[in-house]
C-alpha atoms as a PDB file:
ATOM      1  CA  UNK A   1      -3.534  27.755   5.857  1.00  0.00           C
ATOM      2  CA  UNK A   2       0.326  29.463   5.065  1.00  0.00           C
ATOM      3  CA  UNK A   3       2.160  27.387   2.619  1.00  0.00           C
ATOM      4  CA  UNK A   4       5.600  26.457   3.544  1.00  0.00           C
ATOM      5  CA  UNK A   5       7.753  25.709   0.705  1.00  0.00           C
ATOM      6  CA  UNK A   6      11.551  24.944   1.067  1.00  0.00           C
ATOM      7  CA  UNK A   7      13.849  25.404  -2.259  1.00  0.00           C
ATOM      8  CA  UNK A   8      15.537  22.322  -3.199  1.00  0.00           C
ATOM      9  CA  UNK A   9      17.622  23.543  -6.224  1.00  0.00           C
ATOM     10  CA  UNK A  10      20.917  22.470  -6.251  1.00  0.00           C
ATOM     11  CA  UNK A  11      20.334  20.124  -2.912  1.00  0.00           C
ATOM     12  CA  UNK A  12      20.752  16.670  -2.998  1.00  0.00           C
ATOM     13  CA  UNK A  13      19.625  14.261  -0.429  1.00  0.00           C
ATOM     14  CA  UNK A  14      20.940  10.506  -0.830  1.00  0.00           C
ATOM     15  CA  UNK A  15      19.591   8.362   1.510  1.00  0.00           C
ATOM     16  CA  UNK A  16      20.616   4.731  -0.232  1.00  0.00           C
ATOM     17  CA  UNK A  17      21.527   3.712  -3.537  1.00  0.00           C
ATOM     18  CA  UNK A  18      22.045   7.084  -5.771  1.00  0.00           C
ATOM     19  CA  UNK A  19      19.485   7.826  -8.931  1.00  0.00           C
ATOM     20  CA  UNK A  20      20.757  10.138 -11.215  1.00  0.00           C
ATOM     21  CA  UNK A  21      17.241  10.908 -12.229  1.00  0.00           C
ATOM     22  CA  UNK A  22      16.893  13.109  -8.633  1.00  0.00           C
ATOM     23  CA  UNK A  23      19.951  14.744  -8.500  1.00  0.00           C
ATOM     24  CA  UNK A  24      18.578  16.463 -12.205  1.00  0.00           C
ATOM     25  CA  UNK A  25      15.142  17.656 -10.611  1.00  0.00           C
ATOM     26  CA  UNK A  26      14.980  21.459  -9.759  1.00  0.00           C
ATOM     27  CA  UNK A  27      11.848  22.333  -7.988  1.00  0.00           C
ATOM     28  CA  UNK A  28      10.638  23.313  -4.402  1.00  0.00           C
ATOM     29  CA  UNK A  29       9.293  21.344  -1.830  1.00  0.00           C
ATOM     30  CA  UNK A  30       5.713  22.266  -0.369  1.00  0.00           C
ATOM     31  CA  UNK A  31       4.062  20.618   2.830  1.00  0.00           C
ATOM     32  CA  UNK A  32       1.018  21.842   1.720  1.00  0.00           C
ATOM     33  CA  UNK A  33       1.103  19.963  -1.624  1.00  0.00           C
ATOM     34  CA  UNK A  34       2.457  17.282  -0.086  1.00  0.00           C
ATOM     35  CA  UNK A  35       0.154  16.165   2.650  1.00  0.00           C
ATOM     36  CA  UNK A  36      -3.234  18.211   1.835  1.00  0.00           C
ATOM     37  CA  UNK A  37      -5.104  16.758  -1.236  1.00  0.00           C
ATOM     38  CA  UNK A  38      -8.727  18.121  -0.250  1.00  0.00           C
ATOM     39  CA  UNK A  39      -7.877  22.104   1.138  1.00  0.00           C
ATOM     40  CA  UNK A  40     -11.622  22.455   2.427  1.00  0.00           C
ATOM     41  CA  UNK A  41     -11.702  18.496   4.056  1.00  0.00           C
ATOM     42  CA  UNK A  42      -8.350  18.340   5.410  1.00  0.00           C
ATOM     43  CA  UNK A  43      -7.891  18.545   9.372  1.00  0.00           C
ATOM     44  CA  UNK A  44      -4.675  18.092  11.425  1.00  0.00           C
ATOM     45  CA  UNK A  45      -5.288  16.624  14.763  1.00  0.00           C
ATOM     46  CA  UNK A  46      -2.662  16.590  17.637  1.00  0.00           C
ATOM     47  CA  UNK A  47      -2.271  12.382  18.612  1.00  0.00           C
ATOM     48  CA  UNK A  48      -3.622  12.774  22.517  1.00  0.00           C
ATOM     49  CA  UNK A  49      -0.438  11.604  25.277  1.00  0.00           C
ATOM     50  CA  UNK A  50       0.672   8.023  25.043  1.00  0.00           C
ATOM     51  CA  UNK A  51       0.007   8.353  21.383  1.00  0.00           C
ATOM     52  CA  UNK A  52      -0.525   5.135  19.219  1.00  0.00           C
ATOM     53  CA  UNK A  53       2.879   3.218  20.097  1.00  0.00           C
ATOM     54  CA  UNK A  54       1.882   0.398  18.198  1.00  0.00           C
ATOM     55  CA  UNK A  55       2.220   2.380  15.295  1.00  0.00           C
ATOM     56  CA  UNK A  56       5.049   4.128  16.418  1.00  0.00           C
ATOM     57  CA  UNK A  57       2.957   7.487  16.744  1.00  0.00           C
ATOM     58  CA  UNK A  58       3.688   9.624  19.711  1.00  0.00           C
ATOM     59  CA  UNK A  59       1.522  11.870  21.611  1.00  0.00           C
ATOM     60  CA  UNK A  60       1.642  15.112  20.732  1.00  0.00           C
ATOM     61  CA  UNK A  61       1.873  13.837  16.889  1.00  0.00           C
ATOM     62  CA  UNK A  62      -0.161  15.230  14.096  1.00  0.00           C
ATOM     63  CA  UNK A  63      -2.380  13.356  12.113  1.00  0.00           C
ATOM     64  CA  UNK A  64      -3.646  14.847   8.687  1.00  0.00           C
ATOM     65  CA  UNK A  65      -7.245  13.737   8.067  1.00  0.00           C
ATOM     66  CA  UNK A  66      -8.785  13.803   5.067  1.00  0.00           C
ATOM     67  CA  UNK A  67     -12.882  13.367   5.576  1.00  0.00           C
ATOM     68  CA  UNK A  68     -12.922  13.797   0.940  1.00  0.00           C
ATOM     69  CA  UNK A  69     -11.199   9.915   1.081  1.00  0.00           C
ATOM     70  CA  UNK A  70     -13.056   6.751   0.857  1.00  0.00           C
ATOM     71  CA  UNK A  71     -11.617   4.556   3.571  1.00  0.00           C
ATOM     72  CA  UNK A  72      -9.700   1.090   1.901  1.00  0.00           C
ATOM     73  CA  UNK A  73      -8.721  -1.862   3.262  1.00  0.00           C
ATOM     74  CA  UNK A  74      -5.583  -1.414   6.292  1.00  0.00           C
ATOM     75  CA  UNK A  75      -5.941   2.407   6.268  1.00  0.00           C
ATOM     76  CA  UNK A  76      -6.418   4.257   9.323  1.00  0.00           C
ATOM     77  CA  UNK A  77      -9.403   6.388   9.995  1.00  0.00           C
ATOM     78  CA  UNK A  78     -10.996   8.890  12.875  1.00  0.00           C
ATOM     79  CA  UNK A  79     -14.049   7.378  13.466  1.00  0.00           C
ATOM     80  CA  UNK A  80     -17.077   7.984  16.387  1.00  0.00           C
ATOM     81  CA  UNK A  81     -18.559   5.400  18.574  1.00  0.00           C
ATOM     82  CA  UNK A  82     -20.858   6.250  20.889  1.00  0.00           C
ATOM     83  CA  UNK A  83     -20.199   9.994  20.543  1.00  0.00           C
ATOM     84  CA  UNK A  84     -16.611   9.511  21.120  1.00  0.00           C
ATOM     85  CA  UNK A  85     -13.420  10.249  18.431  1.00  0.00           C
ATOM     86  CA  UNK A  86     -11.662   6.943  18.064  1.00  0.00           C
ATOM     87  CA  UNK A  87      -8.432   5.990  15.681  1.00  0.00           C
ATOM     88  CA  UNK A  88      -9.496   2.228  14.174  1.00  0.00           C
ATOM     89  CA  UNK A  89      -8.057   0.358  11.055  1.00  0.00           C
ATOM     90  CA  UNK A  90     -10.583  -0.313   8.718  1.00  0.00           C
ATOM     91  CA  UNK A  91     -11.160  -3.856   7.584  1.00  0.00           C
ATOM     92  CA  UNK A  92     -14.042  -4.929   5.170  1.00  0.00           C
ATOM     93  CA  UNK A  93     -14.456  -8.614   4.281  1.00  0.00           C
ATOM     94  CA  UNK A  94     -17.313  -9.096   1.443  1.00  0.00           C
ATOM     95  CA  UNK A  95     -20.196  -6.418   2.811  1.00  0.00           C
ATOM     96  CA  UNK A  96     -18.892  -6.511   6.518  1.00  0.00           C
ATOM     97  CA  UNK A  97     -16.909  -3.798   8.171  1.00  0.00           C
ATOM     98  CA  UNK A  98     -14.442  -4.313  10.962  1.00  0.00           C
ATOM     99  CA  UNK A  99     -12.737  -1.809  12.874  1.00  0.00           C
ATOM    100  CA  UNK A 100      -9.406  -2.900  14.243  1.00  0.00           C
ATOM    101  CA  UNK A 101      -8.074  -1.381  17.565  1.00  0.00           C
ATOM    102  CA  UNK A 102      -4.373  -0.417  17.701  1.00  0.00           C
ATOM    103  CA  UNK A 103      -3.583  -3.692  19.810  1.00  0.00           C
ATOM    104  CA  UNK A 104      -5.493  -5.346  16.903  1.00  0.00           C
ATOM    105  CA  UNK A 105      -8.764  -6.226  18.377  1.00  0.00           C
ATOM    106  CA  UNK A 106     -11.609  -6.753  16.192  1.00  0.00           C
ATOM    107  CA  UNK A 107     -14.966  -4.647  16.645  1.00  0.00           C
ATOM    108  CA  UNK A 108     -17.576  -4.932  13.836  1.00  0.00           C
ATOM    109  CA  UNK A 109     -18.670  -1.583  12.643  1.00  0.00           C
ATOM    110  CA  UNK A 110     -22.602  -1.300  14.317  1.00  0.00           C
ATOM    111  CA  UNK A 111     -25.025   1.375  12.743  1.00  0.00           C
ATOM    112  CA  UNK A 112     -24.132   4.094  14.919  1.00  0.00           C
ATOM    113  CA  UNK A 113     -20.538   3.721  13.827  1.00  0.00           C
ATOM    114  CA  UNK A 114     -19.419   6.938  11.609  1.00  0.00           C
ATOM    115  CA  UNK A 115     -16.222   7.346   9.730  1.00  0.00           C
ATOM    116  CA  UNK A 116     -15.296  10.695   9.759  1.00  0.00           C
ATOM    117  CA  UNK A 117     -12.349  10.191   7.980  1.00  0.00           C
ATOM    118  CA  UNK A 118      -9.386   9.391   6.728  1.00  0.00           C
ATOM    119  CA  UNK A 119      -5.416   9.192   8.359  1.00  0.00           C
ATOM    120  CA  UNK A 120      -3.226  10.285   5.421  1.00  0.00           C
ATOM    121  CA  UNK A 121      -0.204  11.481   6.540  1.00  0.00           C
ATOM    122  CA  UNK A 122       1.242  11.565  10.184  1.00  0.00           C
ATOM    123  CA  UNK A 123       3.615  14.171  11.214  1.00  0.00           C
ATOM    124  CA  UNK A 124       6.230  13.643  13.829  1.00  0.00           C
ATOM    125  CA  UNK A 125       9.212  15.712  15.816  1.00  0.00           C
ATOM    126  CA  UNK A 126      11.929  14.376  15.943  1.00  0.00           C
ATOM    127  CA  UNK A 127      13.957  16.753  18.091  1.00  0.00           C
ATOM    128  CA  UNK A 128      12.849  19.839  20.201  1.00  0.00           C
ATOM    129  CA  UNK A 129      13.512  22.667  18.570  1.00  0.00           C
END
């Protein structure tokens, strides 16, 4: 994978109330160090069309998945049922795992169920370049 860093010496952003702290940081901005914890267990996967509009993920968006993570409570994962790539929200109540559709629907996590892993980051356009 190419790292893409962007210098951001001497530029300030201010979205909302200033902090005086930021404007004194000189360093550079990396993607890669950003959004890719695990080099060797990352994967970016292309959100298929329609997307996940209850999240307010388009198709055509990019989710970084991390399979190094150990899904929590309300994160998003890429798991298979029934040999098929699915996005769920994980939910586990005492020993019980629940996978949550994106309309919210409850499915209990059956044997065959694997998580194979984790939503960390989700990368969107915003205009077409």
């Amino acid at each position: 994978m190419d790292e893409f860093s962007s210098p951001t010496e001497g530029v300030v952003f201010h979205a909302g109330f200033p902090n005086a702290a930021e404007d004194a940081r000189a360093s550079s901005l990396s993607l890669d160090n950003l959004i890719v914890r695990h080099r060797a267990s990352t994967f970016f996967w292309r959100l298929p069309e329609g997307g996940i509009p209850e999240m307010g993920w388009k198709g055509g968006d990019i989710a970084v998945v991390d399979r190094a993570v150990q899904a929590g409570t309300n994160d998003w994962v890429v798991a298979v049922i029934d040999e098929v790539f699915v996005i769920r929200q994980y939910r586990k109540q005492g020993n019980r795992i629940f996978l949550l559709t994106p309309a919210g629907q409850r499915e209990a996590a059956q044997d065959g169920v694997l998580l194979w892993g984790v939503i960390t980051f989700v990368v969107q356009q915003l205009r077409s370049v």
